[in-house]
N, C-alpha and C. Protein backbone atom coordinates (compact mmCIF):
# COMPACT_ATOMS: atom_id res chain seq x y z
N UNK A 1 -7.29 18.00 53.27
CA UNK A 1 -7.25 19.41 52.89
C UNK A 1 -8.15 20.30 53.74
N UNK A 2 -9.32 20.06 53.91
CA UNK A 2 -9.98 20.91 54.89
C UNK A 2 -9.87 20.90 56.38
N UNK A 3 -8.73 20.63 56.95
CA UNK A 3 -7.89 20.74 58.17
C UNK A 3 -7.06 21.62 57.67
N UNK A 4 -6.51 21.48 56.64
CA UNK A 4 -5.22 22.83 55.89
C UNK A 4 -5.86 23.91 56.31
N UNK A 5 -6.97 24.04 55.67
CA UNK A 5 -7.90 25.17 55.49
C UNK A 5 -8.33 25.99 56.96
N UNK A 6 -8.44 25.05 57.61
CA UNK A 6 -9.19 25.67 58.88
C UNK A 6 -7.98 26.32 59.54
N UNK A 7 -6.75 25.57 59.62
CA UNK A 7 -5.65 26.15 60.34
C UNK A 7 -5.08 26.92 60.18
N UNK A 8 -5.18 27.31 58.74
CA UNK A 8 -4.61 28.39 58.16
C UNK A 8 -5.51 29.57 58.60
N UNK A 9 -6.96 29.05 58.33
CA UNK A 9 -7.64 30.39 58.71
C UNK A 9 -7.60 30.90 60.68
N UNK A 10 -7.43 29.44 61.11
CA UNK A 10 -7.31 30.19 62.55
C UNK A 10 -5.89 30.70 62.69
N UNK A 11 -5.48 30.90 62.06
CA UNK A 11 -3.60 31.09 62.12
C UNK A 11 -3.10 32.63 60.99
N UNK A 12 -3.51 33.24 61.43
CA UNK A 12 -3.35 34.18 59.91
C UNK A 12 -1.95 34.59 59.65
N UNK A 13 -1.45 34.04 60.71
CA UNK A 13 0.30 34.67 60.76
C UNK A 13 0.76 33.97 59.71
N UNK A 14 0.61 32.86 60.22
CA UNK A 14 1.13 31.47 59.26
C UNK A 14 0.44 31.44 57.85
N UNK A 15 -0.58 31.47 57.97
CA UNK A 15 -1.19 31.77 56.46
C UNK A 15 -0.67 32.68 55.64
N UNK A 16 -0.29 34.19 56.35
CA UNK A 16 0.20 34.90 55.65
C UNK A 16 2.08 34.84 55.19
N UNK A 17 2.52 34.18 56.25
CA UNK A 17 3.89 33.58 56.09
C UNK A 17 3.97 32.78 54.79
N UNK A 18 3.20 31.34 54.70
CA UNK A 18 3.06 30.61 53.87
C UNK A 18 3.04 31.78 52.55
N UNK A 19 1.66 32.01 52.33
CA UNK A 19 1.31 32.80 50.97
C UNK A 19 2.80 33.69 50.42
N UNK A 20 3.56 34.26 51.53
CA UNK A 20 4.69 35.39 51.00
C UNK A 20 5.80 34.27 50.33
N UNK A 21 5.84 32.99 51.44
CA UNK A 21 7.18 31.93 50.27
C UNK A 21 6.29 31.80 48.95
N UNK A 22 5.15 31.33 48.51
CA UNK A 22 4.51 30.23 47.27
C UNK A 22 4.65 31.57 46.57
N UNK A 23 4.23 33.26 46.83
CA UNK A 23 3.94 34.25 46.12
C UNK A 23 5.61 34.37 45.28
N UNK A 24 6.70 34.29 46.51
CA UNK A 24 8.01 34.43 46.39
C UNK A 24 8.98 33.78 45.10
N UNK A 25 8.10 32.47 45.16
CA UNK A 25 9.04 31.13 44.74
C UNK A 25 8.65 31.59 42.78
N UNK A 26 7.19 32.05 42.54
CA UNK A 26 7.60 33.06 41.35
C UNK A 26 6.97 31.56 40.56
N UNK A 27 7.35 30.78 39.13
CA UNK A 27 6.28 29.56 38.47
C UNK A 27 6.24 28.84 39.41
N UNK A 28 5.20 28.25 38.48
CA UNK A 28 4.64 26.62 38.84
C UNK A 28 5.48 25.75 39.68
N UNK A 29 5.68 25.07 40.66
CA UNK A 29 6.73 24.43 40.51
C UNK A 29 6.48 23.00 40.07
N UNK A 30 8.15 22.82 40.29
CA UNK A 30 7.78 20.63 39.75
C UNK A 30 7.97 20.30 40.99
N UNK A 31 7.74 18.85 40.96
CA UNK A 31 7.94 17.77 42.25
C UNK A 31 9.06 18.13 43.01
N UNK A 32 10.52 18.13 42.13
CA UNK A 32 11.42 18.33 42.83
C UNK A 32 11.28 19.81 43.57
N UNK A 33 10.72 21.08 43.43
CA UNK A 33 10.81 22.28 43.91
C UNK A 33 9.67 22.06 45.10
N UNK A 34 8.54 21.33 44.93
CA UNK A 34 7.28 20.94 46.25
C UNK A 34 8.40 19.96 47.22
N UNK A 35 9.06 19.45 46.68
CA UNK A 35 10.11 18.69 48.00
C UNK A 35 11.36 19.22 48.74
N UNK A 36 11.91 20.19 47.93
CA UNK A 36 13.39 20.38 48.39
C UNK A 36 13.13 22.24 48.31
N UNK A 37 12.56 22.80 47.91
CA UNK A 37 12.83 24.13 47.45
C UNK A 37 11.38 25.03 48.38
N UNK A 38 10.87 24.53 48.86
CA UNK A 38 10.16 25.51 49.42
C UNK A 38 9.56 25.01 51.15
N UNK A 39 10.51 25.58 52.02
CA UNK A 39 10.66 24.74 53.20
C UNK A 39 9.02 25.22 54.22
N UNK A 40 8.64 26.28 54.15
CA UNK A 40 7.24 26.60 54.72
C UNK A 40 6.44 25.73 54.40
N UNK A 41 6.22 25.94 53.37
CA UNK A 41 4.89 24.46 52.63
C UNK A 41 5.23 23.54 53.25
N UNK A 42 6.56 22.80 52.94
CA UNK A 42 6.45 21.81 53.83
C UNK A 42 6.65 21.53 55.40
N UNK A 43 6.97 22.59 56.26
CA UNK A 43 6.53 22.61 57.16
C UNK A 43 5.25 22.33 57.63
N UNK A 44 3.91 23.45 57.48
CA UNK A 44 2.67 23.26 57.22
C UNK A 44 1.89 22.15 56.88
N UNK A 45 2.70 21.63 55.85
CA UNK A 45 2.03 20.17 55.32
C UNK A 45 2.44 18.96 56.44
N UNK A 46 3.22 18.77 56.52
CA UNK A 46 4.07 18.21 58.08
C UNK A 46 3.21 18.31 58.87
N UNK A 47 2.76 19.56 59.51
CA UNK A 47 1.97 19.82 60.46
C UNK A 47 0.72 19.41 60.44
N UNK A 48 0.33 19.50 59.41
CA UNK A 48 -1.52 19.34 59.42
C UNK A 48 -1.75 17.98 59.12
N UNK A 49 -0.77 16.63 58.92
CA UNK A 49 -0.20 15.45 58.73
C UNK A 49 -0.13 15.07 60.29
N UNK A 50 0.37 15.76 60.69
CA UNK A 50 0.85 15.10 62.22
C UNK A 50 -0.67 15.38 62.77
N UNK A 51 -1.23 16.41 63.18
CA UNK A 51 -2.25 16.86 64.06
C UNK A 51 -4.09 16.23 63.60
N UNK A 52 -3.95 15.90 62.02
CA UNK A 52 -4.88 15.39 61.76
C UNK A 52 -4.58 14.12 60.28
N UNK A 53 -4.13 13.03 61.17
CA UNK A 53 -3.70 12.16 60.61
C UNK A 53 -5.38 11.57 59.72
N UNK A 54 -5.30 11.35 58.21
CA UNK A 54 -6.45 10.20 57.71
C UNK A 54 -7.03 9.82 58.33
N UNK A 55 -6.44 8.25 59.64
CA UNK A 55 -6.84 7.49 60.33
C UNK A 55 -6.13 7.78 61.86
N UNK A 56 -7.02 7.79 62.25
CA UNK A 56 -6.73 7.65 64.13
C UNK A 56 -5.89 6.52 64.84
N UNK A 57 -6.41 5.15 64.24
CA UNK A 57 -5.64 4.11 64.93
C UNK A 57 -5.86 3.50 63.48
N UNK A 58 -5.27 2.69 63.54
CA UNK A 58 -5.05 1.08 63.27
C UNK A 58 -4.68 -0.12 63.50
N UNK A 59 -4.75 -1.08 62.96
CA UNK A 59 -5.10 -2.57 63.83
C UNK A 59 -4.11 -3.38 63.14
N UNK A 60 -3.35 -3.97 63.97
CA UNK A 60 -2.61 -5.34 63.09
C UNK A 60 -2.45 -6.90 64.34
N UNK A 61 -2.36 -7.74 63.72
CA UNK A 61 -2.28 -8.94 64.30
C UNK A 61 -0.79 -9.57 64.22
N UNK A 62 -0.68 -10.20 65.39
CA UNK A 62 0.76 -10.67 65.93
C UNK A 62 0.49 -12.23 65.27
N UNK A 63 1.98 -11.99 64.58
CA UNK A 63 1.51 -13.35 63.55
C UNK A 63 2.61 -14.56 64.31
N UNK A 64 3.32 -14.14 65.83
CA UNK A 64 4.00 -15.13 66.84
C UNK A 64 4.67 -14.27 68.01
N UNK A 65 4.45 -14.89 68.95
CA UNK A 65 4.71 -14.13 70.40
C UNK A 65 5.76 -13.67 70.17
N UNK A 66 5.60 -12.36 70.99
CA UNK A 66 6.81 -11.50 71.15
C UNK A 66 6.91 -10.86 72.09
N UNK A 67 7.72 -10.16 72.59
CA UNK A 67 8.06 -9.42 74.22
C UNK A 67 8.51 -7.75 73.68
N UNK A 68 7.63 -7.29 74.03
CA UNK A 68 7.97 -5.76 73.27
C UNK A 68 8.77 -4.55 74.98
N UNK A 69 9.97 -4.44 74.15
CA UNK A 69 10.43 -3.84 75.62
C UNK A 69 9.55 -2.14 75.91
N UNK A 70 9.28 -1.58 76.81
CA UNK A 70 9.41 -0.40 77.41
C UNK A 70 10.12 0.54 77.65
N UNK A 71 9.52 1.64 77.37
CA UNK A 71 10.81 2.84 77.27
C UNK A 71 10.70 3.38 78.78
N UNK A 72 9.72 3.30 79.53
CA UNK A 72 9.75 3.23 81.24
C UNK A 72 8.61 1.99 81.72
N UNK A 73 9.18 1.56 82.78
CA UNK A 73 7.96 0.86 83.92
C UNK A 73 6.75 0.98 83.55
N UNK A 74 6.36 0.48 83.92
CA UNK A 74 4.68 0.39 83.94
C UNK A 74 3.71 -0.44 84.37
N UNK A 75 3.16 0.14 85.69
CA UNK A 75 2.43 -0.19 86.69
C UNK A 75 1.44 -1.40 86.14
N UNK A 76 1.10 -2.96 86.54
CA UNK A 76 0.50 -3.82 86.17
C UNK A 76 -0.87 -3.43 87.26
N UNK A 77 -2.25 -4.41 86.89
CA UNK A 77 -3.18 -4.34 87.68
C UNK A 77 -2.98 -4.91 89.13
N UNK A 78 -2.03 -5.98 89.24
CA UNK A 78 -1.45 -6.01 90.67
C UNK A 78 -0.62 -5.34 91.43
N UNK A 79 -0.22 -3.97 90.86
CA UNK A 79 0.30 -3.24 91.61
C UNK A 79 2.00 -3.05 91.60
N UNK A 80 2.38 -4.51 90.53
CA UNK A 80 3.95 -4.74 90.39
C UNK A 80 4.47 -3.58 89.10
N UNK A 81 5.39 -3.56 89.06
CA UNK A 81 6.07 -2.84 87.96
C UNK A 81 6.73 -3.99 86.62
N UNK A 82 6.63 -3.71 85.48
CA UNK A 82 7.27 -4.13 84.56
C UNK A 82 7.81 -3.39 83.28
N UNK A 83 9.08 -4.31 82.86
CA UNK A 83 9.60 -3.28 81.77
C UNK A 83 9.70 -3.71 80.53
N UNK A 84 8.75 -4.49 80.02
CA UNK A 84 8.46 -5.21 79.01
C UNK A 84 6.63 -5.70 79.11
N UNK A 85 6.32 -5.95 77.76
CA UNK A 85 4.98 -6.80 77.75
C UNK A 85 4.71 -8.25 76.88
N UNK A 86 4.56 -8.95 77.00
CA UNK A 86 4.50 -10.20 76.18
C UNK A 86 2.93 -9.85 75.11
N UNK A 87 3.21 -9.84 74.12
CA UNK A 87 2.40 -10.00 73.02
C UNK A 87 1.69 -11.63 72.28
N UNK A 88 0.88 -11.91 73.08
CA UNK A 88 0.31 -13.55 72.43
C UNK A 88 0.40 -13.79 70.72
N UNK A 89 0.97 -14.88 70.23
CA UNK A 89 0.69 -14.96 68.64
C UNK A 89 -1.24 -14.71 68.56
N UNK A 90 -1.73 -14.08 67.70
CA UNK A 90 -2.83 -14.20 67.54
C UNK A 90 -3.62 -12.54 67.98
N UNK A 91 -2.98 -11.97 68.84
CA UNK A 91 -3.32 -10.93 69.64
C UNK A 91 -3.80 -9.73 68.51
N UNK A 92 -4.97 -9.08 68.90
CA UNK A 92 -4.73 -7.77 68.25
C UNK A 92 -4.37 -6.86 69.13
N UNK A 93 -3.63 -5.57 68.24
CA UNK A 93 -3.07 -4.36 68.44
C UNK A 93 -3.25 -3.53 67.63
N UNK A 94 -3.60 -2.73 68.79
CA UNK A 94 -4.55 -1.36 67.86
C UNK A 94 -2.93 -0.08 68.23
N UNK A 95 -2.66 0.60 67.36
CA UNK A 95 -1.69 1.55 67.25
C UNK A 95 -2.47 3.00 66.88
N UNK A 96 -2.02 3.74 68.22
CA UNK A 96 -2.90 5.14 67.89
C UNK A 96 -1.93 6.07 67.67
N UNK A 97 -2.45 6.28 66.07
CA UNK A 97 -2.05 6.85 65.52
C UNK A 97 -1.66 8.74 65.74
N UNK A 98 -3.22 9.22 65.87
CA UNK A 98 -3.01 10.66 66.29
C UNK A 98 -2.79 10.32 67.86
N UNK A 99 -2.61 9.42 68.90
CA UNK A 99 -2.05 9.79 70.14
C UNK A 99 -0.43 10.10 70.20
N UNK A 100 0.20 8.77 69.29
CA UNK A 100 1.80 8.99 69.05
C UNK A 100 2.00 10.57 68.50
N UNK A 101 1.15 10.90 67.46
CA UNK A 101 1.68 12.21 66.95
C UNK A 101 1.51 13.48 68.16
N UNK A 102 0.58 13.27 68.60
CA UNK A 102 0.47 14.32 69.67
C UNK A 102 1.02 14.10 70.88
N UNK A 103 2.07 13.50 71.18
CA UNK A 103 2.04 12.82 72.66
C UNK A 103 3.52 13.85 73.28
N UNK A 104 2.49 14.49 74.12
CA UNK A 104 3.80 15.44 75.04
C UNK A 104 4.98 14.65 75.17
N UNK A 105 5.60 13.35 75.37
CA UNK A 105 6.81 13.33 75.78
C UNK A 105 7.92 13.14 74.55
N UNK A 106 6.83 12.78 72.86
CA UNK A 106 7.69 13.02 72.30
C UNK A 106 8.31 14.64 71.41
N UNK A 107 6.78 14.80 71.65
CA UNK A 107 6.40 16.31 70.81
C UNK A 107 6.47 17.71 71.70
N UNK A 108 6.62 17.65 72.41
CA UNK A 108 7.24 18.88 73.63
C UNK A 108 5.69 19.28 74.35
N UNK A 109 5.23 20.01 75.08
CA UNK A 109 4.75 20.83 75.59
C UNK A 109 3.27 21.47 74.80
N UNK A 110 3.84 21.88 73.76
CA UNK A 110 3.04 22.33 73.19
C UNK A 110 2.66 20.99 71.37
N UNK A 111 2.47 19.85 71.99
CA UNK A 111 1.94 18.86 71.15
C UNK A 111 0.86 19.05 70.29
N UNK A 112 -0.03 19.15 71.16
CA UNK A 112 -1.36 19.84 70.30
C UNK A 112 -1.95 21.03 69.42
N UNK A 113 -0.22 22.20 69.34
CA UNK A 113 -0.83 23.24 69.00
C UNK A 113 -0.55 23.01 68.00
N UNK A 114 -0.96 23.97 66.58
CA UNK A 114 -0.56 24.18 65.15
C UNK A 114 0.62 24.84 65.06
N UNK A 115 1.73 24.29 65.03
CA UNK A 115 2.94 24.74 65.01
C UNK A 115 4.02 24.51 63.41
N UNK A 116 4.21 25.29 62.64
CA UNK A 116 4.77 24.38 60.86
C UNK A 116 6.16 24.72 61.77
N UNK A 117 6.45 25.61 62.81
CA UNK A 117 8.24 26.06 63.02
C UNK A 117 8.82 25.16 63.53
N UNK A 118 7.94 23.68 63.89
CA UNK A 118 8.74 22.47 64.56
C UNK A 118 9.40 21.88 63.80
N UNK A 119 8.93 22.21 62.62
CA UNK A 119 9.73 21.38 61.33
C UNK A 119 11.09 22.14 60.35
N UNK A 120 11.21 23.15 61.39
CA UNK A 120 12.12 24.20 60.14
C UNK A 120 13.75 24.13 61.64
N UNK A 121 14.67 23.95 60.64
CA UNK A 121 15.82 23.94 61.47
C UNK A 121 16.16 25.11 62.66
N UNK A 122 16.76 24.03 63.98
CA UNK A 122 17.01 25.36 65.08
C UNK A 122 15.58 24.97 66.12
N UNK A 123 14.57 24.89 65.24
CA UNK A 123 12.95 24.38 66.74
C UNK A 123 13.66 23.02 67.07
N UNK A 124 13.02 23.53 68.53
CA UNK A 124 13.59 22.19 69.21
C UNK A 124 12.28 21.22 69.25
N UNK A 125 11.54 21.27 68.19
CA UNK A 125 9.81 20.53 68.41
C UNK A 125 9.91 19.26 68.37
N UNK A 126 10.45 18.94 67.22
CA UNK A 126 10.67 17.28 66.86
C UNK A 126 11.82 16.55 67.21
N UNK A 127 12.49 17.39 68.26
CA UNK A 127 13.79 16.39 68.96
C UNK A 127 13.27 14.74 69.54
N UNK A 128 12.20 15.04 69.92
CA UNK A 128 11.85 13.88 71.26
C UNK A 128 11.51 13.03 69.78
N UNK A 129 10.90 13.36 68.90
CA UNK A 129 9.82 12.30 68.30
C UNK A 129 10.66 12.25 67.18
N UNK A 130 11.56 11.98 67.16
CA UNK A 130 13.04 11.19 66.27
C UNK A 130 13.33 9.84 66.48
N UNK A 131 11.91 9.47 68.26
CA UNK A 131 12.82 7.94 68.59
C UNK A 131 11.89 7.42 67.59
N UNK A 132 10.49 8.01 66.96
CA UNK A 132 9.60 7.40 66.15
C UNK A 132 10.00 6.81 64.64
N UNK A 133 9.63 5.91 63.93
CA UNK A 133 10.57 5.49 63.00
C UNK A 133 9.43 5.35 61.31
N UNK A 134 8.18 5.94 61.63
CA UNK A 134 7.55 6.79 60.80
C UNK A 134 8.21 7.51 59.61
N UNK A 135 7.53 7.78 58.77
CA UNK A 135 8.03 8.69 57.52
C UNK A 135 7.77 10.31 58.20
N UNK A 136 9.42 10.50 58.01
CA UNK A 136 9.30 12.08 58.71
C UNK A 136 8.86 12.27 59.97
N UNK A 137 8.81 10.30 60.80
CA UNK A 137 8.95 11.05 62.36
C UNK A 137 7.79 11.13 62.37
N UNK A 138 6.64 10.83 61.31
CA UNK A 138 5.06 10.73 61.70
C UNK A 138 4.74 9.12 61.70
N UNK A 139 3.35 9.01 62.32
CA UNK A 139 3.02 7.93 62.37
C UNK A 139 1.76 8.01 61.39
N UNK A 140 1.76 9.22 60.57
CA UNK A 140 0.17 9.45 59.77
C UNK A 140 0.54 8.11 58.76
N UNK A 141 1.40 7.53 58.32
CA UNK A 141 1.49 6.81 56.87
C UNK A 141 2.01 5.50 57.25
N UNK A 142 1.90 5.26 58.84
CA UNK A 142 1.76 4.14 59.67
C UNK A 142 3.51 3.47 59.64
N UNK A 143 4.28 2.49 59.50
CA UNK A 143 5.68 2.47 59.94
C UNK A 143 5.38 0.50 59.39
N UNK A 144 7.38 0.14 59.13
CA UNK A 144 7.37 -1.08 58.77
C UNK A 144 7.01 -1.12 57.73
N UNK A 145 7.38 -2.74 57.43
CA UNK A 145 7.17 -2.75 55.75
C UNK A 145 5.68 -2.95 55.16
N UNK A 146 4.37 -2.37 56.13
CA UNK A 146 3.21 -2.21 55.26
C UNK A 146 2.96 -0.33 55.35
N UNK A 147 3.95 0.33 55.67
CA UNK A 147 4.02 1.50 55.29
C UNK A 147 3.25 2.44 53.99
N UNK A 148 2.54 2.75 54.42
CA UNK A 148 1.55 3.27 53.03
C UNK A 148 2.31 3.68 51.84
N UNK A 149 2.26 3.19 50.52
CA UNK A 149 3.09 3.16 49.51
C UNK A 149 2.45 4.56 48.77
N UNK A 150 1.39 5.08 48.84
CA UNK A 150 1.66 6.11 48.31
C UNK A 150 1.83 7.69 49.08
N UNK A 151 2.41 7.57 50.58
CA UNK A 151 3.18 8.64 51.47
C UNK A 151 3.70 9.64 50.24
N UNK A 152 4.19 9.19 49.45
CA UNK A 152 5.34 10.54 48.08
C UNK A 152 4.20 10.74 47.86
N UNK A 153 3.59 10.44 47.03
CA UNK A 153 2.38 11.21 46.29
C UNK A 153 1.40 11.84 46.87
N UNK A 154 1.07 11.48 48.16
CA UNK A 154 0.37 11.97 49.07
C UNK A 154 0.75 13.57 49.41
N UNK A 155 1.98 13.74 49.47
CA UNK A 155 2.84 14.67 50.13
C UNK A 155 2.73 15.75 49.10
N UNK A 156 3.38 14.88 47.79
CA UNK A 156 3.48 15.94 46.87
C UNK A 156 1.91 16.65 46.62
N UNK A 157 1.10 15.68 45.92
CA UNK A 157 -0.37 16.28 45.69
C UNK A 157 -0.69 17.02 46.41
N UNK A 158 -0.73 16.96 48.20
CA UNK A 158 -1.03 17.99 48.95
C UNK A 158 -0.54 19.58 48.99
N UNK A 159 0.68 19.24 48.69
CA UNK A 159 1.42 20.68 48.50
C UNK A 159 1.37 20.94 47.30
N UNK A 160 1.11 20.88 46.18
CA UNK A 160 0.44 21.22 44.70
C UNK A 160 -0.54 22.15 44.84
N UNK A 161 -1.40 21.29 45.69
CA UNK A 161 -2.95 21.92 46.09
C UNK A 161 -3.50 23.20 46.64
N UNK A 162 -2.25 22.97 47.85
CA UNK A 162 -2.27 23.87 48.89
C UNK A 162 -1.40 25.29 48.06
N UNK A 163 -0.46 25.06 47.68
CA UNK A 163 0.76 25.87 46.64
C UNK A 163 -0.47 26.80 45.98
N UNK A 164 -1.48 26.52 44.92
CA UNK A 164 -1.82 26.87 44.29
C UNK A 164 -3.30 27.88 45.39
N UNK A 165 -3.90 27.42 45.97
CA UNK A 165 -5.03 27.54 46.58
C UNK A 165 -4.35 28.99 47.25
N UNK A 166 -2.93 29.05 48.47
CA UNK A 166 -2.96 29.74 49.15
C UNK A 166 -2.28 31.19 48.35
N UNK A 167 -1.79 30.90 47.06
CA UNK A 167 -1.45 32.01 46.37
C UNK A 167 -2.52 33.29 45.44
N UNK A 168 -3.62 32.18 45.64
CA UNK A 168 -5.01 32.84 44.88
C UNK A 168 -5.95 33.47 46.25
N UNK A 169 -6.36 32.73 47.23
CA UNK A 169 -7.31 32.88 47.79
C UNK A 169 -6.64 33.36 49.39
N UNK A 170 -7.58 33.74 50.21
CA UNK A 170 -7.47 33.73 51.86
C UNK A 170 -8.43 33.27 52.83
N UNK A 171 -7.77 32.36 53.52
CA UNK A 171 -8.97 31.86 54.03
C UNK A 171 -9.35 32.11 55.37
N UNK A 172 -10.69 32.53 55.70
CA UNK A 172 -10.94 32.99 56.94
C UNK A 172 -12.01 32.44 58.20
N UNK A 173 -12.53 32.32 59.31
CA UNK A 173 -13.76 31.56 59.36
C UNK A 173 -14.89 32.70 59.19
N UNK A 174 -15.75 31.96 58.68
CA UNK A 174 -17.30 32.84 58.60
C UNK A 174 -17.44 33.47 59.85
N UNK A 175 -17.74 33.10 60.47
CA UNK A 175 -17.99 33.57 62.26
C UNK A 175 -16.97 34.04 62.99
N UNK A 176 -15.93 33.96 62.60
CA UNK A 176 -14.97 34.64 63.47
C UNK A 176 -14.20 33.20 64.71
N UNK A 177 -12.59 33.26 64.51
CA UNK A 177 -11.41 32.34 64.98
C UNK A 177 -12.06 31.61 66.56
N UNK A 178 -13.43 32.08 66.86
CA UNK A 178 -13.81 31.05 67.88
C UNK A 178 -14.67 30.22 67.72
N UNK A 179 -14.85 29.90 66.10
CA UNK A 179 -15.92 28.62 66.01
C UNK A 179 -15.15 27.05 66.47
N UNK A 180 -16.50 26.69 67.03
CA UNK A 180 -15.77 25.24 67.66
C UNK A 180 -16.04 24.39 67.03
N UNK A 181 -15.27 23.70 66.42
CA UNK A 181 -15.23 22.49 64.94
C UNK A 181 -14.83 21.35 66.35
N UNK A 182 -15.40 20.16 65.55
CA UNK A 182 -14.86 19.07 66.28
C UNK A 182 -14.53 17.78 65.39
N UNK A 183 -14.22 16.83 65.25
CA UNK A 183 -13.70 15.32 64.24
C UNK A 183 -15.19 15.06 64.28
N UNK A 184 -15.48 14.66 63.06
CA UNK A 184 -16.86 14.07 62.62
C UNK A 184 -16.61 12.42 62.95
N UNK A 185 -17.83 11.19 63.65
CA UNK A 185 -17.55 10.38 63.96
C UNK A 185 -17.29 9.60 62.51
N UNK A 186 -16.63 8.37 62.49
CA UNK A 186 -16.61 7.87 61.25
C UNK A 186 -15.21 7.18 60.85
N UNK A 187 -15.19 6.48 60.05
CA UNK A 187 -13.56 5.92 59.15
C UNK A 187 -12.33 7.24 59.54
N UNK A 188 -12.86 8.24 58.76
CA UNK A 188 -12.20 9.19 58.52
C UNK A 188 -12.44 10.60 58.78
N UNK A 189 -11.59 11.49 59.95
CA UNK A 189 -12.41 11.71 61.15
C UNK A 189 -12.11 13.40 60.22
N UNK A 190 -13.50 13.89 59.53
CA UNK A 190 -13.68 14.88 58.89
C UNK A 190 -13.58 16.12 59.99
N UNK A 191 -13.95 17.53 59.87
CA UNK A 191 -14.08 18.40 60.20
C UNK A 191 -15.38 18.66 60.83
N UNK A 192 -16.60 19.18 61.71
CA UNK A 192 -17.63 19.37 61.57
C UNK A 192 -17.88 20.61 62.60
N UNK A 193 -18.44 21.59 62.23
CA UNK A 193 -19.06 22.51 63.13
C UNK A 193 -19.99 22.10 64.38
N UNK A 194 -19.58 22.46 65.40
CA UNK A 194 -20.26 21.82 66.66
C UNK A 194 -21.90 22.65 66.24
N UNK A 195 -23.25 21.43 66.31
CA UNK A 195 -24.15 21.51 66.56
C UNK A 195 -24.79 21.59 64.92
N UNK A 196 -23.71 21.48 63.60
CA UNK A 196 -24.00 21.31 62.04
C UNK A 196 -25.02 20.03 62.08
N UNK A 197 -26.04 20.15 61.63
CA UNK A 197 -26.93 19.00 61.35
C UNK A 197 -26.67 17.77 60.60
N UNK A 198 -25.45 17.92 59.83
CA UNK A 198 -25.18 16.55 59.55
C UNK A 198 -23.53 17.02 59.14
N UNK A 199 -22.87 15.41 59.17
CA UNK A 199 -21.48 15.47 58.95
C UNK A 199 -21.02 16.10 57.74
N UNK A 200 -19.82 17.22 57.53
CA UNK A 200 -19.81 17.58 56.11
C UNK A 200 -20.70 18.64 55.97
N UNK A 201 -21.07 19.45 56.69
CA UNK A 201 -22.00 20.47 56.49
C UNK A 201 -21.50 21.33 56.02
N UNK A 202 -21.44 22.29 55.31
CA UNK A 202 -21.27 23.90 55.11
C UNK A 202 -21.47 24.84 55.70
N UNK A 203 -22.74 24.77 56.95
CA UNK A 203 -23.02 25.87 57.50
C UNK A 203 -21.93 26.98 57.71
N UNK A 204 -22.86 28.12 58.28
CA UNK A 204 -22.28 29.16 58.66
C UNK A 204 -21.67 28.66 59.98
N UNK A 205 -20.05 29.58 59.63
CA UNK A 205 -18.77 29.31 60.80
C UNK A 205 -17.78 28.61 60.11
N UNK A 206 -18.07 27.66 58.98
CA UNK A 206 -16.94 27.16 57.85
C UNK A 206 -16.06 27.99 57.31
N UNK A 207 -15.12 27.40 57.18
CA UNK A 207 -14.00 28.43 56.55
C UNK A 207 -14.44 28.79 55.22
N UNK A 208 -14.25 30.13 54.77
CA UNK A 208 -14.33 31.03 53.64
C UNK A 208 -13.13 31.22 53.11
N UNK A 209 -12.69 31.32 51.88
CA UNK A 209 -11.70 31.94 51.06
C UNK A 209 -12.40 33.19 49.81
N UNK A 210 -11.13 33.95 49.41
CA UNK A 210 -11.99 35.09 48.99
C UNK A 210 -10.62 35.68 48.18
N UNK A 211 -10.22 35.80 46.82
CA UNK A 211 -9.52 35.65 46.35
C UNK A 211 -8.54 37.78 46.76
């Protein structure tokens, strides 16, 4: 949630876009209306999923050799080309997570920016990253059958949250849209104001809301 927060506040277009559907959509909604009935939110939520995934990488072990093909060549330390890699039984593999989500050749050009219009029909954002086989084309809730089992609830709770938060409040930065935040080191790569004395800080330059 406090990646929601920040992007919204460096984004006021979008913030204010968002707020006019949740203001629009009129009650509460249920599950089914946070999934199917209000396509901004979930754009947004999409977005701030892809760009600041939970976990960065994760690790799994090859439980018997395998030959994983290549989607191009790729230059070996001797200088040869190959279009495949052999995977040893036993091997670890680390899968990066926010690199797949951000990675120009599947995510266009503009990979890294805060974009919710990649997700709304007609953007051509998420064409490339369709070959990904992720929930929704992300790799935040990791892929295969140890696929994070609670992705639905995750999704929904977030947009509950956000639903309710961006219809009451506005959020802005203290200091003004050029504070430089960076990933706090750690499990779970938080928010932190460059030069905040400890991870999780509040200082001044944090995003503000103000009803």
């Amino acid at each position: 949630m406090p990646w929601a927060y920040i992007e919204l506040a460096r984004n006021p277009d979008i913030q204010t876009k968002l707020r006019d559907e949740c203001l629009g959509f009129g009650p509460t909604p249920s599950s089914d209306d946070l999934t199917n009935k209000l396509p901004y939110l979930d754009a947004v939520v999409n977005e701030v999923l892809r760009l600041h995934p939970a976990a960065k990488e994760i690790e799994r072990v090859a439980i018997q050799e395998d030959v994983i093909p290549l989607s191009e060549p790729l230059r070996t330390a001797t200088g040869d080309f190959t279009e495949s890699v052999c995977i040893p039984k036993g091997t670890v593999v680390v899968i990066p997570l926010t690199a797949l989500n951000c990675s120009v050749s599947m995510w266009g050009p503009d990979a890294k920016t805060f974009k919710p219009s990649r997700w709304l029909e007609g953007d051509e954002g998420t064409h490339g990253a369709r070959t990904l086989q992720g929930y929704r084309h992300l790799m935040t809730f990791h892929d295969g059958a140890r696929m994070c089992l609670g992705r639905l609830f995750a999704f929904t709770e977030f947009k509950a949250v956000l639903f309710v938060l961006v219809r009451n409040f506005v959020f802005e930065m203290a200091d003004g849209l050029g504070v430089p935040i960076v990933e706090s080191l750690g499990t779970v790569p938080r928010p932190r104001i460059v030069g905040s004395a400890e991870v999780g800080s509040a200082s001044s330059g944090a995003p503000l809301w103000h009803s």
